[in-house]
C-alpha atoms as a PDB file:
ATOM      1  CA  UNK A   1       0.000   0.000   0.000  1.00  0.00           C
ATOM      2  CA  UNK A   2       2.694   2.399   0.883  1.00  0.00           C
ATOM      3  CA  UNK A   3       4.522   2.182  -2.397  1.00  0.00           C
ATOM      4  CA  UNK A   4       1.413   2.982  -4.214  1.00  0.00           C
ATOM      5  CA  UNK A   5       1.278   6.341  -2.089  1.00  0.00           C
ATOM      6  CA  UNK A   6       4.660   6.706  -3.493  1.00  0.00           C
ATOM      7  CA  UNK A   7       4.281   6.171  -6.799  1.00  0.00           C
ATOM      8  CA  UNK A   8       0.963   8.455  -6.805  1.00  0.00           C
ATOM      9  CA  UNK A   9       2.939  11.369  -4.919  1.00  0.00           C
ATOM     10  CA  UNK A  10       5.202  10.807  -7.415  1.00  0.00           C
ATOM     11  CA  UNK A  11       3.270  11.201 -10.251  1.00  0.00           C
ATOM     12  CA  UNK A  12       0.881  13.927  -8.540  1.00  0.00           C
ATOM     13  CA  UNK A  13       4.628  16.474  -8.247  1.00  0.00           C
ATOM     14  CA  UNK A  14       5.609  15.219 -12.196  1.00  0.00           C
ATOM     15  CA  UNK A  15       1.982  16.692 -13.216  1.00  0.00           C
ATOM     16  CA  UNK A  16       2.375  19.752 -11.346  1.00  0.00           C
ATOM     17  CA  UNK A  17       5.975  20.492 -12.647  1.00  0.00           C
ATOM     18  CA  UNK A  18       4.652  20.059 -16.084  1.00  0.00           C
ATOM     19  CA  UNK A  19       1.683  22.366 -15.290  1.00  0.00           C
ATOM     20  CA  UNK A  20       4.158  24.799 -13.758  1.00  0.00           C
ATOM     21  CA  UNK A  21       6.471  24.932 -16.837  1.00  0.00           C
ATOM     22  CA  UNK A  22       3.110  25.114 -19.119  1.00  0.00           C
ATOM     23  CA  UNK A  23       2.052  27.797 -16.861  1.00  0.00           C
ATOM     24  CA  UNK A  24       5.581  29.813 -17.098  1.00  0.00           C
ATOM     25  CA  UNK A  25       5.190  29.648 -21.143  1.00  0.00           C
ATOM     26  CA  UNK A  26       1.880  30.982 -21.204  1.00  0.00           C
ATOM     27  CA  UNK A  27       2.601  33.620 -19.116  1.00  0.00           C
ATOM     28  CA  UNK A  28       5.611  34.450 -20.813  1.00  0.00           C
ATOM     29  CA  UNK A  29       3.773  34.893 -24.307  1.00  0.00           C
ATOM     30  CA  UNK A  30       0.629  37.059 -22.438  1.00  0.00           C
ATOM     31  CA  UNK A  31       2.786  39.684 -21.575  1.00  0.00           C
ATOM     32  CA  UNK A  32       2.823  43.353 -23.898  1.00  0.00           C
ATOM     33  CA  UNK A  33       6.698  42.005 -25.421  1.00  0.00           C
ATOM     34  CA  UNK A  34       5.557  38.326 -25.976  1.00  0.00           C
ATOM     35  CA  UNK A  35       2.628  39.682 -27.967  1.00  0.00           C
ATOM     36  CA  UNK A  36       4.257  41.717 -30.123  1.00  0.00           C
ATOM     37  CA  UNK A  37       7.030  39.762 -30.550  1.00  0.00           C
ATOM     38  CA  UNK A  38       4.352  37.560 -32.036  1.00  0.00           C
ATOM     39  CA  UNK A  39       2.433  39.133 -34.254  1.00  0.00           C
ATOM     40  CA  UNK A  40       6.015  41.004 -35.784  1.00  0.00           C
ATOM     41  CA  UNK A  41       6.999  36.897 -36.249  1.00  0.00           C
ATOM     42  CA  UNK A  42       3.656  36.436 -37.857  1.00  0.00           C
ATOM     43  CA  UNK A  43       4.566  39.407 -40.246  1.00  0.00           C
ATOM     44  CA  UNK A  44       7.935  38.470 -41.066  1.00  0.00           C
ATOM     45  CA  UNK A  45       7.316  35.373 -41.886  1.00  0.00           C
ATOM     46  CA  UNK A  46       4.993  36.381 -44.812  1.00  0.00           C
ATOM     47  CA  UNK A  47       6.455  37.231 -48.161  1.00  0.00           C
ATOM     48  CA  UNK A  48       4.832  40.464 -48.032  1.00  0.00           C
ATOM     49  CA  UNK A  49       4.827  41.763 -44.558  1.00  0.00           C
ATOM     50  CA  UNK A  50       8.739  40.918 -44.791  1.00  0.00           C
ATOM     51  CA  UNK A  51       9.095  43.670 -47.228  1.00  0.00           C
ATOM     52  CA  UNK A  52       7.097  46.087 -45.532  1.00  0.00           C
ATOM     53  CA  UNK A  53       8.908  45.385 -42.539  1.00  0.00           C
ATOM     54  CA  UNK A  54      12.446  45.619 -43.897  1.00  0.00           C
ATOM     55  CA  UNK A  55      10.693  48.826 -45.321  1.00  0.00           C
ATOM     56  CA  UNK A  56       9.950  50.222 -41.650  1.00  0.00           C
ATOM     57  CA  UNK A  57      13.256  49.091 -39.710  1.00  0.00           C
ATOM     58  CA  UNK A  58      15.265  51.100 -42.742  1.00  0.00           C
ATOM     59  CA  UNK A  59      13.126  54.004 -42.414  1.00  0.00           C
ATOM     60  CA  UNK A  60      13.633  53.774 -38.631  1.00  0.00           C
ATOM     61  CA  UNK A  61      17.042  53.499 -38.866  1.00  0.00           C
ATOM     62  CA  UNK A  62      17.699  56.183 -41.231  1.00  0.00           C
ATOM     63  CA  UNK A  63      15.425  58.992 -39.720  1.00  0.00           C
ATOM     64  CA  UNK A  64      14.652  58.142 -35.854  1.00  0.00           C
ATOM     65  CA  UNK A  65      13.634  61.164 -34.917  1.00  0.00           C
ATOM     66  CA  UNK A  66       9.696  61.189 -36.263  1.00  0.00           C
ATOM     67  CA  UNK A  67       9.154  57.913 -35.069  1.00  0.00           C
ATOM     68  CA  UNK A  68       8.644  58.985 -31.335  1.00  0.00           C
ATOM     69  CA  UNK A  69       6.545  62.438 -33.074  1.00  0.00           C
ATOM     70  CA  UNK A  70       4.255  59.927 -34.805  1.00  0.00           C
ATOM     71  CA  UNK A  71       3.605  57.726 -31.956  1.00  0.00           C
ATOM     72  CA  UNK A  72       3.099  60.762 -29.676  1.00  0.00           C
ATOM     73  CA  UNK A  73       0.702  62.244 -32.174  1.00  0.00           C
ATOM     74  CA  UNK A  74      -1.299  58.621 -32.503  1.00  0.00           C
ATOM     75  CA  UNK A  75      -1.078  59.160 -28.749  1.00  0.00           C
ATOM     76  CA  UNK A  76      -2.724  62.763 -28.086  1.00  0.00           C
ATOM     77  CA  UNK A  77      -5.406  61.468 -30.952  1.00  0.00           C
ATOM     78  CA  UNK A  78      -6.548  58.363 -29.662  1.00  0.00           C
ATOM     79  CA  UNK A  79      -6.377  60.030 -26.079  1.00  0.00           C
ATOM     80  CA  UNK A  80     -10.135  60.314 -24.345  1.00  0.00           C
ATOM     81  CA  UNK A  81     -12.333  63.492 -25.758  1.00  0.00           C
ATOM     82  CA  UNK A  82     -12.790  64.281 -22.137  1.00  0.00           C
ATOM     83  CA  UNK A  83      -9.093  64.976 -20.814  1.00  0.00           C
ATOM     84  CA  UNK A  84      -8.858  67.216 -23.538  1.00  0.00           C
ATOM     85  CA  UNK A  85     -11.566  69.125 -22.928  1.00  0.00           C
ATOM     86  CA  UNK A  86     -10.624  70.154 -19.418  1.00  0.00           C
ATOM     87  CA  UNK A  87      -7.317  71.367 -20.568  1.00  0.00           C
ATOM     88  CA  UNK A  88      -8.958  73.280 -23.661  1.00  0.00           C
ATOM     89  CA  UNK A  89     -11.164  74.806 -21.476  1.00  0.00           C
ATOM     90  CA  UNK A  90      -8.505  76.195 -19.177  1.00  0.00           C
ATOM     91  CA  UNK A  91      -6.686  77.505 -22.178  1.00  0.00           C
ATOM     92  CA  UNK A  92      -9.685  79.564 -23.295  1.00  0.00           C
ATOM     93  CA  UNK A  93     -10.412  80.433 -19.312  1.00  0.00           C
ATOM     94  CA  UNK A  94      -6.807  81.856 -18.798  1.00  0.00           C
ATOM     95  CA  UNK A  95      -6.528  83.810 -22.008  1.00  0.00           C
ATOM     96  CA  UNK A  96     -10.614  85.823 -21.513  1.00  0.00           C
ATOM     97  CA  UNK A  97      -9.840  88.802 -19.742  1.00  0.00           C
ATOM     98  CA  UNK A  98     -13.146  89.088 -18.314  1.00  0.00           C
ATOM     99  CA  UNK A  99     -12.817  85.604 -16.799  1.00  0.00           C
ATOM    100  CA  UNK A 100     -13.653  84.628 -13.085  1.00  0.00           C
ATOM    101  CA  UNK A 101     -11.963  82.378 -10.917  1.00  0.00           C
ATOM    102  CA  UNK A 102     -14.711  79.744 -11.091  1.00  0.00           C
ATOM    103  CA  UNK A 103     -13.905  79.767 -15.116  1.00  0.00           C
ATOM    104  CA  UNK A 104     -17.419  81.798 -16.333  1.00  0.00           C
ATOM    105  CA  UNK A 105     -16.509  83.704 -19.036  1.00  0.00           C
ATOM    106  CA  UNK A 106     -18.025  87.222 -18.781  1.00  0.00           C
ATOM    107  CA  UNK A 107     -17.771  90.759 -16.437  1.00  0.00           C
ATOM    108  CA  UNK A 108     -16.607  89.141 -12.691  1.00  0.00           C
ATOM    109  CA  UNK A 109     -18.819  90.266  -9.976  1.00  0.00           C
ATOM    110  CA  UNK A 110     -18.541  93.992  -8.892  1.00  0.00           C
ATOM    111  CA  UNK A 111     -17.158  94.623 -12.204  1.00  0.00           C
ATOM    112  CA  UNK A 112     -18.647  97.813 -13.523  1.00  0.00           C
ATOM    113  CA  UNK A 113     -20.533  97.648 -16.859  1.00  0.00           C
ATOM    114  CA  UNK A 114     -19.493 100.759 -18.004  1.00  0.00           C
ATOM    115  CA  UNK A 115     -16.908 101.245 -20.406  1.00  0.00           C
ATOM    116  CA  UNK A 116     -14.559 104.171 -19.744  1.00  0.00           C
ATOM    117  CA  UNK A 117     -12.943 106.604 -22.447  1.00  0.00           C
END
């Protein structure tokens, strides 16, 4: 009886190494990199996403500069409407004259309505 225990503790650590390693490899190719690293395999491995990526790295290499523009452009476009609402509203705010604290636009109160000469 006891060398059955054996053999099943045995085979019960064997399954969870495996599942452990499986785990570790799965893991490894969910992460942002692994994905990537993926789908730029599944394009270099085509005859035609080779070329256009040979294409991109030479570009890259040549000019590096705009890369980092582009992507922060892509960025600032994609971002929500509604961060970049608050911070065009503050623009506007800060360059009214007749603006009050609390960001109304128009005469602040006490202000006369008078124009002088």
């Amino acid at each position: 009886m006891s060398v059955r225990t054996d053999e099943l503790e045995r085979d019960i650590f064997a399954s969870r190494a495996r599942l452990d390693h499986a785990l570790s490899g799965i893991q490894g190719r969910l992460n942002a990199a692994g994905i990537v690293e993926d789908m730029l395999g599944t394009v270099r491995r085509s005859e035609a996403g080779a070329g256009l990526y040979d294409g991109a790295l030479n570009a890259v290499r040549r000019s590096p500069v705009p890369v980092p523009l582009m992507c922060l452009g892509a960025v600032m476009l994609l971002r929500p409407r509604a961060q970049r609402k608050g911070v065009i509203h503050r623009a506007l705010r800060d360059a009214h004259p007749d603006a009050d604290p609390a960001g109304k636009v128009g005469p602040r109160p006490g202000a006369s309505m008078t124009s002088e000469p």
